[in-house]
PDB file of N, CA and C in Angstrom:
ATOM      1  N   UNK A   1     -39.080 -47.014 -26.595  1.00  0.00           N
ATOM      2  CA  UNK A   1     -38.666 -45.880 -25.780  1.00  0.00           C
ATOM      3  C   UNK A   1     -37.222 -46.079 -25.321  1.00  0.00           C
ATOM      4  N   UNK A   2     -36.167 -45.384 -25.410  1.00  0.00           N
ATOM      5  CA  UNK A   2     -35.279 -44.967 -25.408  1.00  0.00           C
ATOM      6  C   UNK A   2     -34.666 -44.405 -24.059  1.00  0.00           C
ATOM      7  N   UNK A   3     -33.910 -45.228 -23.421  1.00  0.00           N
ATOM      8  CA  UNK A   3     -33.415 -44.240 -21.940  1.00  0.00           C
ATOM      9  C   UNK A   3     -32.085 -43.519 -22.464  1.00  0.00           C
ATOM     10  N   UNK A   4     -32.470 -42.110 -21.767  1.00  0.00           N
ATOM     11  CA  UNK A   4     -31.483 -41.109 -22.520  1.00  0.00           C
ATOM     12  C   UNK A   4     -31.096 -40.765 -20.959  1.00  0.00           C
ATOM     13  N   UNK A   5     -29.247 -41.065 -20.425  1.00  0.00           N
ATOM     14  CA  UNK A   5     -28.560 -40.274 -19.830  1.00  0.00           C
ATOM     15  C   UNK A   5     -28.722 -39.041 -19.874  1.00  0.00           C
ATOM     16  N   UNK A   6     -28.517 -38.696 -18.455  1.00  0.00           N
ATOM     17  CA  UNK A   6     -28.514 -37.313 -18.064  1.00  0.00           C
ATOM     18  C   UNK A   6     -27.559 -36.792 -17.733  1.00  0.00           C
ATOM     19  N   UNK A   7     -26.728 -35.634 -18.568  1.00  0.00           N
ATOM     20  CA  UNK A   7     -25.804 -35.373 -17.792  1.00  0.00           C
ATOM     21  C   UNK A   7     -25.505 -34.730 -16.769  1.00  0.00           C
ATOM     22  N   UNK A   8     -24.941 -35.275 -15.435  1.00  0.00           N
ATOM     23  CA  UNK A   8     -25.254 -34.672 -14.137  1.00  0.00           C
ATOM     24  C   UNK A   8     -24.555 -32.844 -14.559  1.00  0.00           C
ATOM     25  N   UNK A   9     -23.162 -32.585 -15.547  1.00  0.00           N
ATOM     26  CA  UNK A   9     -22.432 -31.868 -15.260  1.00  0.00           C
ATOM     27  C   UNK A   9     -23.751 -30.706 -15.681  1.00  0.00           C
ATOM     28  N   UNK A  10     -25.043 -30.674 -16.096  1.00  0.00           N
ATOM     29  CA  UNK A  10     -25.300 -29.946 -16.989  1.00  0.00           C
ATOM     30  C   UNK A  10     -27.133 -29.584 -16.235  1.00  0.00           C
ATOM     31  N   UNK A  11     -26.845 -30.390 -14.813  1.00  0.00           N
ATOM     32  CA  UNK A  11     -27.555 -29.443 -13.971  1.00  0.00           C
ATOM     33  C   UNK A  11     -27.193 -28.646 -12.731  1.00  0.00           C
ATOM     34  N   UNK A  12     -28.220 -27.906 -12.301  1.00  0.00           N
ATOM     35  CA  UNK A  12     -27.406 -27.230 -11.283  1.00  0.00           C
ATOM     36  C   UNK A  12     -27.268 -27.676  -9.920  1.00  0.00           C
ATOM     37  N   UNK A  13     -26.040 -27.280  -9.133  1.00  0.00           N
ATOM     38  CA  UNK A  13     -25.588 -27.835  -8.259  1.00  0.00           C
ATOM     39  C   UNK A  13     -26.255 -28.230  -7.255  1.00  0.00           C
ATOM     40  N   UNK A  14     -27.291 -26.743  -6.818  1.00  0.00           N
ATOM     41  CA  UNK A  14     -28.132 -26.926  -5.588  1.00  0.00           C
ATOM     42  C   UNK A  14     -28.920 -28.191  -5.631  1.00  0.00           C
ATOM     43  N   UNK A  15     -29.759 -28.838  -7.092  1.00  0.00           N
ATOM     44  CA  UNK A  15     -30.714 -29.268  -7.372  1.00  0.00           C
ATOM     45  C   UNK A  15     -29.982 -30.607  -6.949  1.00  0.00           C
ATOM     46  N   UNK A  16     -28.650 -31.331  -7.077  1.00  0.00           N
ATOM     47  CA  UNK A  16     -27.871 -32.026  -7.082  1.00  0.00           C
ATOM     48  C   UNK A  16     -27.633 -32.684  -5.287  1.00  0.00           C
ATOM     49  N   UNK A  17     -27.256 -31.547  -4.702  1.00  0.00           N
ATOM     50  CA  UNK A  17     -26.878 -31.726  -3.427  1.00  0.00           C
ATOM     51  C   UNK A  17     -28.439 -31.758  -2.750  1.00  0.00           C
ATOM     52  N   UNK A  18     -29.222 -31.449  -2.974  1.00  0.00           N
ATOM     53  CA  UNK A  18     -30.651 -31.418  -2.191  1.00  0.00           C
ATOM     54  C   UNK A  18     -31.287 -32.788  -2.527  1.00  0.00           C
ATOM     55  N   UNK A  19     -30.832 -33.301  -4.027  1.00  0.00           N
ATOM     56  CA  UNK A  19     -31.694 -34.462  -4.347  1.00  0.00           C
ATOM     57  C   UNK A  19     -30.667 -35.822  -3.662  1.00  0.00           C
ATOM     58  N   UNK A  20     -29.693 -35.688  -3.554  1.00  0.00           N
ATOM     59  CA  UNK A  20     -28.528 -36.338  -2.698  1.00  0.00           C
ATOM     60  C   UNK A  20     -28.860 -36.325  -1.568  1.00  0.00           C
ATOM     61  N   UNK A  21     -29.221 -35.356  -0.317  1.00  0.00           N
ATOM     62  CA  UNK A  21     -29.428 -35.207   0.784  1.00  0.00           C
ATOM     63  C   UNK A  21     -30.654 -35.633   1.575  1.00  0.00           C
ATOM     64  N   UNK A  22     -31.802 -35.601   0.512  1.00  0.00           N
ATOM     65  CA  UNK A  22     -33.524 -35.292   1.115  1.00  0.00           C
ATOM     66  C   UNK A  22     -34.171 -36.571   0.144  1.00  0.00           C
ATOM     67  N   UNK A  23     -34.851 -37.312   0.639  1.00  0.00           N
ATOM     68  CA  UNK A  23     -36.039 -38.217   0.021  1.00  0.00           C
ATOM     69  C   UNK A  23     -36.889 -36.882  -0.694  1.00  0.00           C
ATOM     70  N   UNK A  24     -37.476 -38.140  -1.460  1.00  0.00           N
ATOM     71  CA  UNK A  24     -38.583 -37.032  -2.754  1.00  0.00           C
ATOM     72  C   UNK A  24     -39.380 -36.515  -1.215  1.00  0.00           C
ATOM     73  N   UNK A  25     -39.993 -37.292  -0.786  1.00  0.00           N
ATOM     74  CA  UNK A  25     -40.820 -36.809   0.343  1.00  0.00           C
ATOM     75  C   UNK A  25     -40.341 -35.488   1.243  1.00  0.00           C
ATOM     76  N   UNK A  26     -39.440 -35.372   1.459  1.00  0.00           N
ATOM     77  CA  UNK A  26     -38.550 -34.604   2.654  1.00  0.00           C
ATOM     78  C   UNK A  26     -38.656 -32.989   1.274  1.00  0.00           C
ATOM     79  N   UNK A  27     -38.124 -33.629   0.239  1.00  0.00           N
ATOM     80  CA  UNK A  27     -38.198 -32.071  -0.762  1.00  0.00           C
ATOM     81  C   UNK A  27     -39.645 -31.723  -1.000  1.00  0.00           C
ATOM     82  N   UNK A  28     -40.586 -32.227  -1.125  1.00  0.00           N
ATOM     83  CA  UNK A  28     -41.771 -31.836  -1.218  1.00  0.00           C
ATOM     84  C   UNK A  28     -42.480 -31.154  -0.211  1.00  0.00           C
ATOM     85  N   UNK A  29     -41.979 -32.065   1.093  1.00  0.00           N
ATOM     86  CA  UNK A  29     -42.610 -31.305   2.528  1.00  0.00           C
ATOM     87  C   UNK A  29     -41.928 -29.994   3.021  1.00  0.00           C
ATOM     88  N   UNK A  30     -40.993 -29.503   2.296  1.00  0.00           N
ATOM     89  CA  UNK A  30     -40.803 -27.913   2.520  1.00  0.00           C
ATOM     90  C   UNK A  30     -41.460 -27.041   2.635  1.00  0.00           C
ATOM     91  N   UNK A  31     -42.669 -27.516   1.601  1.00  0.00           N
ATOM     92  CA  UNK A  31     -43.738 -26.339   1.489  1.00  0.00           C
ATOM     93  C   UNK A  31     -44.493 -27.053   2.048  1.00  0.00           C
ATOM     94  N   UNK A  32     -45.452 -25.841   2.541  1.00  0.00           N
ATOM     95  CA  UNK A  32     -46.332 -26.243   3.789  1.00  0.00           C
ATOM     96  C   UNK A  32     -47.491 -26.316   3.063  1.00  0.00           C
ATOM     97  N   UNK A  33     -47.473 -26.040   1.720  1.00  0.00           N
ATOM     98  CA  UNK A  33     -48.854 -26.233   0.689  1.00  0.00           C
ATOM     99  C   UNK A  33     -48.729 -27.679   0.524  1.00  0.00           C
ATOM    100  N   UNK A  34     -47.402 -28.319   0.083  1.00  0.00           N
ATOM    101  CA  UNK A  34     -47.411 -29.364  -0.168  1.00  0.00           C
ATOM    102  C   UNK A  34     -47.687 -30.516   0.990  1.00  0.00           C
ATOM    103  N   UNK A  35     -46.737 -30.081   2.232  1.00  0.00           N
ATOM    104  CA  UNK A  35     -47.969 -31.209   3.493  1.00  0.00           C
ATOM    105  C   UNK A  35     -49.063 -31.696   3.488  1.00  0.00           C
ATOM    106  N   UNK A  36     -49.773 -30.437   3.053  1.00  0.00           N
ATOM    107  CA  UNK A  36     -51.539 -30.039   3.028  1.00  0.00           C
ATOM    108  C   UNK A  36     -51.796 -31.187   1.874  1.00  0.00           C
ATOM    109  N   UNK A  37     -51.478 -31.023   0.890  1.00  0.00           N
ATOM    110  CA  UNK A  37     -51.546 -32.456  -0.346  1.00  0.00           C
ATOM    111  C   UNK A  37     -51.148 -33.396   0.155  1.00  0.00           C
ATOM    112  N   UNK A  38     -50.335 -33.405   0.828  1.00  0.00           N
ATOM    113  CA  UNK A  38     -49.566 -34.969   1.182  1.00  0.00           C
ATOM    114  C   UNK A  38     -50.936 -35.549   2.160  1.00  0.00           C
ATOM    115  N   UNK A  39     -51.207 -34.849   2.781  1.00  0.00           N
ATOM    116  CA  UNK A  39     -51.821 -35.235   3.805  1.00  0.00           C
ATOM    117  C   UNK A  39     -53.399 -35.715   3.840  1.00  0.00           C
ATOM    118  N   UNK A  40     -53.989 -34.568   2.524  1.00  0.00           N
ATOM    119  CA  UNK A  40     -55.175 -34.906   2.186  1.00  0.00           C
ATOM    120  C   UNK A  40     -55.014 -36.057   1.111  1.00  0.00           C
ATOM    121  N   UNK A  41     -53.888 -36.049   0.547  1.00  0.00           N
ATOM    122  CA  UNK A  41     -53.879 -37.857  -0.366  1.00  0.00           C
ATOM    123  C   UNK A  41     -53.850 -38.537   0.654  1.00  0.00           C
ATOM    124  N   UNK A  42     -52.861 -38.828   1.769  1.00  0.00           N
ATOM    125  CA  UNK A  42     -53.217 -39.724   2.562  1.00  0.00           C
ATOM    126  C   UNK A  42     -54.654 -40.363   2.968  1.00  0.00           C
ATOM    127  N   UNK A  43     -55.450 -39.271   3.819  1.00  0.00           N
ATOM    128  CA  UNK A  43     -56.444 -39.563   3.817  1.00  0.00           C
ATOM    129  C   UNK A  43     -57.535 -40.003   2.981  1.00  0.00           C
ATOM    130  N   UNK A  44     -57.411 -39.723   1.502  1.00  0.00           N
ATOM    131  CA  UNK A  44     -58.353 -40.318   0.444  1.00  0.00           C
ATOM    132  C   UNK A  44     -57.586 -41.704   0.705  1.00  0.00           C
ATOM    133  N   UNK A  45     -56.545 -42.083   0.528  1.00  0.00           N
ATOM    134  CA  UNK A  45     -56.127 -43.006   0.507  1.00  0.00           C
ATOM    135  C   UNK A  45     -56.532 -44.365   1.210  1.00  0.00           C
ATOM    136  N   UNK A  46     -56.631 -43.743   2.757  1.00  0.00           N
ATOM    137  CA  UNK A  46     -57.035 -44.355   3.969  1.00  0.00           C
ATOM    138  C   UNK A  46     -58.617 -44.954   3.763  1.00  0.00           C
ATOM    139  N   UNK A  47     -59.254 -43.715   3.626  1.00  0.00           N
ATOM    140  CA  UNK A  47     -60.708 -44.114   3.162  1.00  0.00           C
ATOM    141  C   UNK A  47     -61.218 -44.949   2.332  1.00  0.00           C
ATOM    142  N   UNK A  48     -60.468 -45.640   0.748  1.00  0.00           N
ATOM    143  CA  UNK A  48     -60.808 -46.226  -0.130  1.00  0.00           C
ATOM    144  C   UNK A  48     -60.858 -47.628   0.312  1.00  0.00           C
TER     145      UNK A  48
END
């Protein structure tokens, strides 16, 4: 398997400055659907 560069110039900007700014976590918890997942993995988590 092969690591293939990405070229930054050849995505878009927003996606750039948000992934710069915010942990994966922080971009996911925008949506309030996604809390709801975050939160119920937690808890399976906790339980095992």
């Amino acid at each position: 398997m092969k690591f293939t560069p990405v070229n930054v110039d050849l995505l878009p900007l927003d996606l750039l400055s948000d992934s710069q700014n915010k942990t994966i976590h922080e971009l996911l918890s925008h949506n309030e659907s996604c809390k709801f997942i975050i939160k119920h993995i937690k808890k399976i988590i906790i339980l095992r």
